[in-house]
N, C-alpha and C. Protein backbone atom coordinates (compact mmCIF):
# COMPACT_ATOMS: atom_id res chain seq x y z
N UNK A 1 -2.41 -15.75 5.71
CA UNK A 1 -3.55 -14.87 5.51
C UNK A 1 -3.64 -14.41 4.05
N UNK A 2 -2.55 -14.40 3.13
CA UNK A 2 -2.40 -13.92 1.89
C UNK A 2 -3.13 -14.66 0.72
N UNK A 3 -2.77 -16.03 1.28
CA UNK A 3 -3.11 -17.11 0.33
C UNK A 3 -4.23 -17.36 0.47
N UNK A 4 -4.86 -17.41 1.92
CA UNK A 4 -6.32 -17.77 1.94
C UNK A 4 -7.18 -17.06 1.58
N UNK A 5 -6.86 -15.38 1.83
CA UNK A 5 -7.28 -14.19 1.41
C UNK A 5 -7.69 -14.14 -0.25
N UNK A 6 -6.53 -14.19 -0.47
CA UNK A 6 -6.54 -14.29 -2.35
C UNK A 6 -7.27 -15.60 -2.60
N UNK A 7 -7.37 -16.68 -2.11
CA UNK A 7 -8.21 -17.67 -2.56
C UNK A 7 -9.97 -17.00 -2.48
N UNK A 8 -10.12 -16.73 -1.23
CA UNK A 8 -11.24 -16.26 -0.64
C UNK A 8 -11.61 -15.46 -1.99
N UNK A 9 -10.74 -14.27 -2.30
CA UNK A 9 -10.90 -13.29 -3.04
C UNK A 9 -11.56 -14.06 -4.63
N UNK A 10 -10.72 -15.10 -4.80
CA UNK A 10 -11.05 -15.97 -6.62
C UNK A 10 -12.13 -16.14 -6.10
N UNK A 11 -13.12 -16.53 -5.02
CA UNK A 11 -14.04 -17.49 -4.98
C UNK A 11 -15.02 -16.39 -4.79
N UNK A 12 -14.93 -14.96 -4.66
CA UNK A 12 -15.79 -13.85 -4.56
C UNK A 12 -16.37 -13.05 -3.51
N UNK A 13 -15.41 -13.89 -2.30
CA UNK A 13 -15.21 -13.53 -0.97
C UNK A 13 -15.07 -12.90 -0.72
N UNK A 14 -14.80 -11.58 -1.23
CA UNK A 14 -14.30 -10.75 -0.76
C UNK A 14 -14.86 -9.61 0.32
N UNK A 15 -15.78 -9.81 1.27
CA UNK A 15 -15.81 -9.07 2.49
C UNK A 15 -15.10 -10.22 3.35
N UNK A 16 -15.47 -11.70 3.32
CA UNK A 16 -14.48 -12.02 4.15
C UNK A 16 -12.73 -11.78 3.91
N UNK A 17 -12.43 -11.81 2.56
CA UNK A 17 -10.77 -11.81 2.60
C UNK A 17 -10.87 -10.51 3.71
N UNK A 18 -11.78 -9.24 3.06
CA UNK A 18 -11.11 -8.14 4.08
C UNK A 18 -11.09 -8.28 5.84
N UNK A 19 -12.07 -9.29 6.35
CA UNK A 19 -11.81 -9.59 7.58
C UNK A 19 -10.78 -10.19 7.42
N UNK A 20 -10.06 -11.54 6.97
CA UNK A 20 -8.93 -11.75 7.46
C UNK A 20 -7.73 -11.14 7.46
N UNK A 21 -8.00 -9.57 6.53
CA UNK A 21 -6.71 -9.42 6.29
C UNK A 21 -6.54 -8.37 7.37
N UNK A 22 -8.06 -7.75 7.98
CA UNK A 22 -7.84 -6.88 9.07
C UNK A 22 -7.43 -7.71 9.86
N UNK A 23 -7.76 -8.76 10.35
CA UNK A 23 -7.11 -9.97 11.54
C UNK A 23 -5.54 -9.91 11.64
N UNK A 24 -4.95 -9.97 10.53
CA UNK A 24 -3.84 -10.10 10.46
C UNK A 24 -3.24 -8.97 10.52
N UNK A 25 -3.63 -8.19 9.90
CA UNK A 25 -3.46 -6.36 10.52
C UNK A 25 -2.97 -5.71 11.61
N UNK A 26 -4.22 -6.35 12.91
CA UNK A 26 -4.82 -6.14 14.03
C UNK A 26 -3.95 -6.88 14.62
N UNK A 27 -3.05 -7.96 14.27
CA UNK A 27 -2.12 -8.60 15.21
C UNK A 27 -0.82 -7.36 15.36
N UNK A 28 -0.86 -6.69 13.97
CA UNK A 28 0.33 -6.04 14.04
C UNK A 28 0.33 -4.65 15.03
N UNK A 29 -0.85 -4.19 14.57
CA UNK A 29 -1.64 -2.79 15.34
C UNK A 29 -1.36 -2.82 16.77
N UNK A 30 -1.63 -4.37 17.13
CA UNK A 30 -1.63 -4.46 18.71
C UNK A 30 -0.25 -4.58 19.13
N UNK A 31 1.04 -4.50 18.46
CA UNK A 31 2.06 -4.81 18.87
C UNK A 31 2.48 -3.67 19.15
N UNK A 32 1.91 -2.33 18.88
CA UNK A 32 2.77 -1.00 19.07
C UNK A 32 3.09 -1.06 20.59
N UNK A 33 4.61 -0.21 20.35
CA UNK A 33 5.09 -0.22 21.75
C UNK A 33 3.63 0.77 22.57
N UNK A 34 4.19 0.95 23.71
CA UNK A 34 3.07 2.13 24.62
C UNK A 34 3.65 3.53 24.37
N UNK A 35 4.75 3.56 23.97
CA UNK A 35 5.58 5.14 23.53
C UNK A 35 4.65 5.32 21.70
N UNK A 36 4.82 4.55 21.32
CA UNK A 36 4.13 4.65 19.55
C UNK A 36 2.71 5.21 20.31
N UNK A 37 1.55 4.39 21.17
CA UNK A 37 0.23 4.79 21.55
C UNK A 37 0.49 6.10 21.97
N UNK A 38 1.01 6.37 22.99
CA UNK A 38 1.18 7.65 23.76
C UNK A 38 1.34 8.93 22.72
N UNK A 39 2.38 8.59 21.79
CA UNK A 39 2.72 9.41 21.12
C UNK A 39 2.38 9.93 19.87
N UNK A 40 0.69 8.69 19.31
CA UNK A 40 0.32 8.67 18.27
C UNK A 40 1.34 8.70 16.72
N UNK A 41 2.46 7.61 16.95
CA UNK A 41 3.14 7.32 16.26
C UNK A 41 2.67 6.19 15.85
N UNK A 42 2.52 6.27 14.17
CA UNK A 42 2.39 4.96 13.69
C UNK A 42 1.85 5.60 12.11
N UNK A 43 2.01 4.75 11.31
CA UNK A 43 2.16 4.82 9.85
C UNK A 43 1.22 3.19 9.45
N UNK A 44 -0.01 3.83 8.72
CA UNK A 44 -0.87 3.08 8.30
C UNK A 44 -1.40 2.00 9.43
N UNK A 45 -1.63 2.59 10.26
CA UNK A 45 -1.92 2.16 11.55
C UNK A 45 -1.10 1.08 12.15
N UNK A 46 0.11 1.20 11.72
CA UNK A 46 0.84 -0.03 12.34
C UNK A 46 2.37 1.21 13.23
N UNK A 47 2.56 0.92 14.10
CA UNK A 47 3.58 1.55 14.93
C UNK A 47 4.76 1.67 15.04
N UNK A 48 5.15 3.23 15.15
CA UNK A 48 6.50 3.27 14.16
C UNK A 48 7.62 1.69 14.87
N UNK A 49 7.54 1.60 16.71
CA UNK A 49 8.12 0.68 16.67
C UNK A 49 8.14 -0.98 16.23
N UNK A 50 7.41 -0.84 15.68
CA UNK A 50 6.97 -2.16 15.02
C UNK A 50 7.54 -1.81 13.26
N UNK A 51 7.52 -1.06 12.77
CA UNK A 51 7.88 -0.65 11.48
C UNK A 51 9.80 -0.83 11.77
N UNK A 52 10.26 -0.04 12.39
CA UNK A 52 11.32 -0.10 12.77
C UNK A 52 11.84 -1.21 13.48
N UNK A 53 10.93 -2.79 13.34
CA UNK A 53 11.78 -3.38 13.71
C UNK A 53 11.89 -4.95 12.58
N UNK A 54 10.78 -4.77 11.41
CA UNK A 54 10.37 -5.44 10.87
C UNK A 54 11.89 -5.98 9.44
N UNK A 55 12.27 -6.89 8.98
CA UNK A 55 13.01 -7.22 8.09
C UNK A 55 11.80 -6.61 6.74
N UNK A 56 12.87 -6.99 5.06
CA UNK A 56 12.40 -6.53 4.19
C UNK A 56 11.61 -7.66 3.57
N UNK A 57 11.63 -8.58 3.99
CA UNK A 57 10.34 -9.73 3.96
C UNK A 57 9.07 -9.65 4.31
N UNK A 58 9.19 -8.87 6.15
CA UNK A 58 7.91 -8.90 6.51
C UNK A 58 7.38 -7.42 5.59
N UNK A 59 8.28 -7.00 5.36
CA UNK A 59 7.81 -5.77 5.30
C UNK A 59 6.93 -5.60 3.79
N UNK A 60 7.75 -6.34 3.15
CA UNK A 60 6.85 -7.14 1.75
C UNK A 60 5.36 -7.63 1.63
N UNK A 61 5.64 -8.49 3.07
CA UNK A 61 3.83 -9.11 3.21
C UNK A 61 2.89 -8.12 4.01
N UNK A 62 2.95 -7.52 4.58
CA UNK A 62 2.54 -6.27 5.17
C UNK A 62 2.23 -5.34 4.17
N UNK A 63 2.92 -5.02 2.85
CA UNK A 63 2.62 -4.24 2.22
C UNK A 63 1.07 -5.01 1.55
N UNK A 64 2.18 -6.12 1.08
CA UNK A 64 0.62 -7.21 0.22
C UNK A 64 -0.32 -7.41 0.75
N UNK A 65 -0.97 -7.38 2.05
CA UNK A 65 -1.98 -7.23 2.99
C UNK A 65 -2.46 -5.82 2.71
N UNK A 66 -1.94 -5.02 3.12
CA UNK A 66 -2.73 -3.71 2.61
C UNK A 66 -3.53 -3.66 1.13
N UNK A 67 -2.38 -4.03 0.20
CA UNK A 67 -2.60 -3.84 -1.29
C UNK A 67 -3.96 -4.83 -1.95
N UNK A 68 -3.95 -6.04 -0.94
CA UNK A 68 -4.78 -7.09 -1.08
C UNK A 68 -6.33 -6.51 -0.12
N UNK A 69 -6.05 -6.05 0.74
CA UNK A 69 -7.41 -5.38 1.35
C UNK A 69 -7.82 -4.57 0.29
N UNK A 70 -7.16 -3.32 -0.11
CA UNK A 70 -8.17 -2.74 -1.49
C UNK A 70 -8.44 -3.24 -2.47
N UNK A 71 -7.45 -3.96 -2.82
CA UNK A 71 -8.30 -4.39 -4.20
C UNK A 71 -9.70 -5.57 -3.98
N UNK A 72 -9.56 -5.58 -2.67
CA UNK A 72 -11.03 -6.29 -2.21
C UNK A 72 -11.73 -5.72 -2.49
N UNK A 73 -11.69 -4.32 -1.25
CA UNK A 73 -12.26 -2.89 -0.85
C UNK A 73 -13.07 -2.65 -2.97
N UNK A 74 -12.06 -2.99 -3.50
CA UNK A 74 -12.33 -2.15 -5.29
C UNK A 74 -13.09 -2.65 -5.67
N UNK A 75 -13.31 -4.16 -5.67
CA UNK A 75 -13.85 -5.13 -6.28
C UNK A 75 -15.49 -4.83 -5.68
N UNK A 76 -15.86 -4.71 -4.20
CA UNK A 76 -16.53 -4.20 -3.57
C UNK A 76 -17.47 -2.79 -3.82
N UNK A 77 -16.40 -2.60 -4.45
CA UNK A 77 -17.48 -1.11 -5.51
C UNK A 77 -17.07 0.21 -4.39
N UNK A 78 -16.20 0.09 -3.29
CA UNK A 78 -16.20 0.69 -1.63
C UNK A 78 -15.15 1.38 -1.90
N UNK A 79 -14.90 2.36 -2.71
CA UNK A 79 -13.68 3.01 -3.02
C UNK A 79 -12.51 3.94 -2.02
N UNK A 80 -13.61 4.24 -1.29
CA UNK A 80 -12.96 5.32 -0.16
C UNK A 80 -12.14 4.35 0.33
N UNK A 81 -12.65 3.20 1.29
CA UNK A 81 -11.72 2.13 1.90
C UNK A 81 -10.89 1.21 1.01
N UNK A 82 -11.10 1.01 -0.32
CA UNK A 82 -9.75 0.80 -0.95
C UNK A 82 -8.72 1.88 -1.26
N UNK A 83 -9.11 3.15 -1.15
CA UNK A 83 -8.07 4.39 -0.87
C UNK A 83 -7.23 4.30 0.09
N UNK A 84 -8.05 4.58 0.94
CA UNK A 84 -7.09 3.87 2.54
C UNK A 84 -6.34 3.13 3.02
N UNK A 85 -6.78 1.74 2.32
CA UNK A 85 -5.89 0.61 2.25
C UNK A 85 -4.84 0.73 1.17
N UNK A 86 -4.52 1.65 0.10
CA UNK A 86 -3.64 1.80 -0.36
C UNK A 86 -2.77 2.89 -0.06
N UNK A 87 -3.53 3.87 0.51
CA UNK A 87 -2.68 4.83 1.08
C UNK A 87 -2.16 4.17 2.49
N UNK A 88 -2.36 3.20 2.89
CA UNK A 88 -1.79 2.74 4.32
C UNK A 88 -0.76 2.09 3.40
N UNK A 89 -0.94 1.36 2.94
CA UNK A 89 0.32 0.61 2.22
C UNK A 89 1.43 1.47 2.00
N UNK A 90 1.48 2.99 0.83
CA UNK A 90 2.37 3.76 1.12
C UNK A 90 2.85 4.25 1.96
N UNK A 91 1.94 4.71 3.15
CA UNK A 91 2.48 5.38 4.09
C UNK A 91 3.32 4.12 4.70
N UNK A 92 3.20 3.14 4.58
CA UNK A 92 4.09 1.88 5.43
C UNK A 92 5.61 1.87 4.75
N UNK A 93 5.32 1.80 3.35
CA UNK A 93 6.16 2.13 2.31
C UNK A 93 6.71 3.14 2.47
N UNK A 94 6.91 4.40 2.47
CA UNK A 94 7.64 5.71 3.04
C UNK A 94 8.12 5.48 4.20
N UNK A 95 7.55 4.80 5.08
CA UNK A 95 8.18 5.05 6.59
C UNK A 95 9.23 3.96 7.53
N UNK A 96 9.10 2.66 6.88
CA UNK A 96 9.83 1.67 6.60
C UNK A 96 11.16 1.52 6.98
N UNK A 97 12.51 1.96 7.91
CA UNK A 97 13.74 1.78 7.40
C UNK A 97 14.43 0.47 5.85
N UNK A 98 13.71 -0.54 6.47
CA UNK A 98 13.86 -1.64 5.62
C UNK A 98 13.94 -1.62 4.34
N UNK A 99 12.91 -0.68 4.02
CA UNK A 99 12.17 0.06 2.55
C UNK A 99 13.72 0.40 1.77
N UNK A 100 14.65 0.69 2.27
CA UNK A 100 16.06 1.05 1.36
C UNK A 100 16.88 -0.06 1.96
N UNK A 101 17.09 -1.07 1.73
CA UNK A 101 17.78 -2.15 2.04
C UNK A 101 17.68 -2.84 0.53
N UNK A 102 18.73 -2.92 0.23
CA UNK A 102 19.33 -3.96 -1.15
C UNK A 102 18.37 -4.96 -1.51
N UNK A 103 17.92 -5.67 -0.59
CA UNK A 103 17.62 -6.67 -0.80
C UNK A 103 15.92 -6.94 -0.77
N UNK A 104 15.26 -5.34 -0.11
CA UNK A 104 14.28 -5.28 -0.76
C UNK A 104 13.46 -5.38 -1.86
N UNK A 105 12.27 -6.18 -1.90
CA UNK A 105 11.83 -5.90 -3.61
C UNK A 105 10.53 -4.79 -3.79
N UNK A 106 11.48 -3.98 -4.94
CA UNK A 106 10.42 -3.22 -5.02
C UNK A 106 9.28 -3.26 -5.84
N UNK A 107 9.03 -4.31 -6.87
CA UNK A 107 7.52 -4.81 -6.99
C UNK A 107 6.67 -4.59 -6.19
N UNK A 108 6.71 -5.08 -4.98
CA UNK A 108 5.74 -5.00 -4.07
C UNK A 108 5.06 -3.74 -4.17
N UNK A 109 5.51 -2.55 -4.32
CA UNK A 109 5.16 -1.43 -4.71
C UNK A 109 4.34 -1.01 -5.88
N UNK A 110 4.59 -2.06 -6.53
CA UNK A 110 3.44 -1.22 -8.02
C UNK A 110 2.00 -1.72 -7.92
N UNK A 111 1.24 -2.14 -7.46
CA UNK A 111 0.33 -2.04 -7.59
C UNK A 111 -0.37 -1.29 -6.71
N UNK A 112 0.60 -0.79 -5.25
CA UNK A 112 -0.06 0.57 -4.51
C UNK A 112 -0.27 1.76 -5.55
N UNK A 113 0.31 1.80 -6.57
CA UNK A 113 0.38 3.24 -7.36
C UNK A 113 -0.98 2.56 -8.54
N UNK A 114 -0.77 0.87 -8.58
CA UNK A 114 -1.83 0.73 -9.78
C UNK A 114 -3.23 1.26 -8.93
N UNK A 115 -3.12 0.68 -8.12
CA UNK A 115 -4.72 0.79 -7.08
C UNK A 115 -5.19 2.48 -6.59
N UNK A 116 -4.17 2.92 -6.38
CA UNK A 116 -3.89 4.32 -6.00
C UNK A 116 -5.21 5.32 -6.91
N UNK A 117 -4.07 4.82 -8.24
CA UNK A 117 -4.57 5.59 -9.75
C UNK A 117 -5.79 5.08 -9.86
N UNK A 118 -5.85 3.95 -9.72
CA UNK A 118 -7.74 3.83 -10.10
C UNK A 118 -8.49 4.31 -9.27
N UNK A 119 -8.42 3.95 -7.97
CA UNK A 119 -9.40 4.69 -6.89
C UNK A 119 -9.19 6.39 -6.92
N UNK A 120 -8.13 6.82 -7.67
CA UNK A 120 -8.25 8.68 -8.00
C UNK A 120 -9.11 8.50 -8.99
N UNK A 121 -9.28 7.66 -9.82
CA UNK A 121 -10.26 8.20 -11.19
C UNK A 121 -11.61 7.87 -11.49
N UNK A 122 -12.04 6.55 -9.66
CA UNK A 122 -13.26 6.60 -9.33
C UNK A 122 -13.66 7.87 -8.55
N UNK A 123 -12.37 8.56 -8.50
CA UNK A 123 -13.40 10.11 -7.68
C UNK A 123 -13.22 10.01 -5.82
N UNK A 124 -12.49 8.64 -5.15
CA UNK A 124 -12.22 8.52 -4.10
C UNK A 124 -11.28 9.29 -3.69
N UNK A 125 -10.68 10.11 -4.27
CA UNK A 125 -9.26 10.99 -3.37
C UNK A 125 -9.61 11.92 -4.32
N UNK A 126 -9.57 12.66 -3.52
CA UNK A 126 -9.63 14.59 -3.78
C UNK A 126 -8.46 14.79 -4.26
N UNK A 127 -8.36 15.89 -5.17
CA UNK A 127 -7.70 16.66 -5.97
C UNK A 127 -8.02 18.00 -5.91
N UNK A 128 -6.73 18.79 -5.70
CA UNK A 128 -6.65 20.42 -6.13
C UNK A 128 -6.59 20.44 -6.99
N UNK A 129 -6.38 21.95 -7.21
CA UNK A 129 -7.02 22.36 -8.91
C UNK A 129 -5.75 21.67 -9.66
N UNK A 130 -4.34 22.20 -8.83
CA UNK A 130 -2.60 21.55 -9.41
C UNK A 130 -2.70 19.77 -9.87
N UNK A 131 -3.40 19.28 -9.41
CA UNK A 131 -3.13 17.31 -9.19
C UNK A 131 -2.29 17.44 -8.73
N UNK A 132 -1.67 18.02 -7.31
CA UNK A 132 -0.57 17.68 -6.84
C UNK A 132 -0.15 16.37 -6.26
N UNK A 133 -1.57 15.69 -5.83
CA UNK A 133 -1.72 14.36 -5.28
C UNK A 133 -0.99 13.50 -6.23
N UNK A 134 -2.25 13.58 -7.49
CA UNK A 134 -1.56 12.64 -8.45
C UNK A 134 -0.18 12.65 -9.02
N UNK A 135 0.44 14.14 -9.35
CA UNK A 135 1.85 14.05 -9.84
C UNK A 135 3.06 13.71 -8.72
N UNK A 136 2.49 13.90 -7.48
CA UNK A 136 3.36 13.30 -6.33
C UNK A 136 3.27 11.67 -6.71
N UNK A 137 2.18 11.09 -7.10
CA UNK A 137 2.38 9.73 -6.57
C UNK A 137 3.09 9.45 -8.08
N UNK A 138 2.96 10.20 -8.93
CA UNK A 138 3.57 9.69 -10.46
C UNK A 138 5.02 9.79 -10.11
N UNK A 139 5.49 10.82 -9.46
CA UNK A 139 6.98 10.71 -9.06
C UNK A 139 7.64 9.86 -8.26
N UNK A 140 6.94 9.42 -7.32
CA UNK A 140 6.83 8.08 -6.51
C UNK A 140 7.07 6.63 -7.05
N UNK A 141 6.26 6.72 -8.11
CA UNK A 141 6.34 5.69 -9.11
C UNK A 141 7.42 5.55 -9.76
N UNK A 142 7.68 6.61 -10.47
CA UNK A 142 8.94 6.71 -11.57
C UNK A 142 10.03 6.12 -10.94
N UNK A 143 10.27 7.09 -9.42
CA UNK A 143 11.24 7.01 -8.55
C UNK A 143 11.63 5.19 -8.58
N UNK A 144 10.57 4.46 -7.49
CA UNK A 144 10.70 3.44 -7.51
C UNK A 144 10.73 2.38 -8.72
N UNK A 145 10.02 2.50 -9.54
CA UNK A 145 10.72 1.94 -10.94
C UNK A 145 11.92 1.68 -11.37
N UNK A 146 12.68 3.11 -11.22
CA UNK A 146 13.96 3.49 -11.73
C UNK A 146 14.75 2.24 -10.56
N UNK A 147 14.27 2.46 -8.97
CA UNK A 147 15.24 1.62 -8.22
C UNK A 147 15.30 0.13 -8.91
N UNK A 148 14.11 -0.24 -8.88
CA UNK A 148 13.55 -1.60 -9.21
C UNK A 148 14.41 -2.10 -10.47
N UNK A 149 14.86 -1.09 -11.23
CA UNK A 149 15.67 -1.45 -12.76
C UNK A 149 14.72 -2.18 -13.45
N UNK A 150 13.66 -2.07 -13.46
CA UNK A 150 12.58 -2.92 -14.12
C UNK A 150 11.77 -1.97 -15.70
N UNK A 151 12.48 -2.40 -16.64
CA UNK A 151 11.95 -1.13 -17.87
C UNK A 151 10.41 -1.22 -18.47
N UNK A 152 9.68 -2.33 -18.04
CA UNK A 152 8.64 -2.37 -17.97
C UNK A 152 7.59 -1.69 -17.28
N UNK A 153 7.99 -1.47 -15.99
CA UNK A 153 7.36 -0.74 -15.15
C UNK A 153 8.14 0.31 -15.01
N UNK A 154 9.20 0.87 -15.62
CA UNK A 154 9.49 2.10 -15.88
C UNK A 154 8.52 2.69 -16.57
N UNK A 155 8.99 2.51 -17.58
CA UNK A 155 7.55 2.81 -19.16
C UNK A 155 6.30 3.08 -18.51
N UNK A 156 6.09 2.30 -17.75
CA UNK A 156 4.56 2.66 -17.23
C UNK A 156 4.32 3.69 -16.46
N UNK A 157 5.66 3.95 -16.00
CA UNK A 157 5.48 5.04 -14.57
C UNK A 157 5.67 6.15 -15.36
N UNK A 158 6.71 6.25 -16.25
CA UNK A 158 7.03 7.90 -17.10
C UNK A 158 5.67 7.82 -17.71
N UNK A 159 4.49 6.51 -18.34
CA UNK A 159 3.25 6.79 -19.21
C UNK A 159 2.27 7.62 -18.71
N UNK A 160 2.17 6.83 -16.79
CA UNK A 160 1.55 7.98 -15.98
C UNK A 160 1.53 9.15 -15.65
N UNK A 161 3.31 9.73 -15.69
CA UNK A 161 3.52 10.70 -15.43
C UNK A 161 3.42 11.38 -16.49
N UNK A 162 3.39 11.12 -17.86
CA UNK A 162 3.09 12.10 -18.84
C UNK A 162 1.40 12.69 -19.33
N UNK A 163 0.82 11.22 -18.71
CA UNK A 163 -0.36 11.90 -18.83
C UNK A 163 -1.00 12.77 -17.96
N UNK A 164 -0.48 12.87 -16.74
CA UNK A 164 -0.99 14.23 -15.58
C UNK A 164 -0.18 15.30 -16.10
């Protein structure tokens, strides 16, 4: 779904990439146990028992599905729903066990904070008077950077965080 998606996406497709990537979504959505439904457990609409049972692979392409729906959603001019789709990505990202496993990569992560930041500065996510939103997700960033050992995308995350 990634590849065809992102192809779809070069070729300017992009309301279909976002159907396939809800398709592929919607396979996961439907897997919640009946305790996750009952209990309205679930993180970026996918269910905590399904989150909790996923390796740090799937959990990689799952993120890139989200991250790849907004930047459709962006391209689309549809900002609110590329918000969403990136805030589902984090919230998948936060809730994850897998998410702290060694062998996770945390790349996968930077472009939820790139997509994040742009759809805050099209005006799609509200802000208090503090930016508490935004300096939360700048710490988020930094945070994961620092894991990542990556000084490139360090730099970028302390650049963000200095400018809020």
């Amino acid at each position: 779904a990634l590849k065809v998606g992102g192809q779809l996406m070069v070729l300017g497709l992009n309301s279909q990439a976002i159907l396939l990537f809800d398709d592929a979504l919607g396979i996961l959505k439907d897997m919640a146990s009946r305790d996750d439904l009952d209990m309205h457990m679930s993180h970026g609409g996918i269910g905590v028992s399904v989150l909790e049972a996923i390796d740090s692979l799937e959990l990689e392409y799952l993120i890139k599905l989200n991250t790849s729906k907004g930047r459709a959603y962006s391209t689309l001019r549809l900002v609110v729903e590329s918000a969403e789709a990136y805030q589902f990505a984090l919230d998948i990202l936060n809730n994850t066990p897998c998410a702290a496993d060694e062998d996770f990569d945390r790349s996968v992560s930077f472009p939820i904070f790139s997509g994040l930041f742009s759809v805050l500065r099209m005006g799609a996510i509200e802000q208090d008077v503090d930016c508490s939103y935004e300096k939360d997700l700048c710490e988020k960033f930094v945070e994961q950077a620092q894991l990542n050992e990556d000084p490139v995308h360090h730099g970028r995350a302390m650049a963000m965080q200095a400018e809020t």
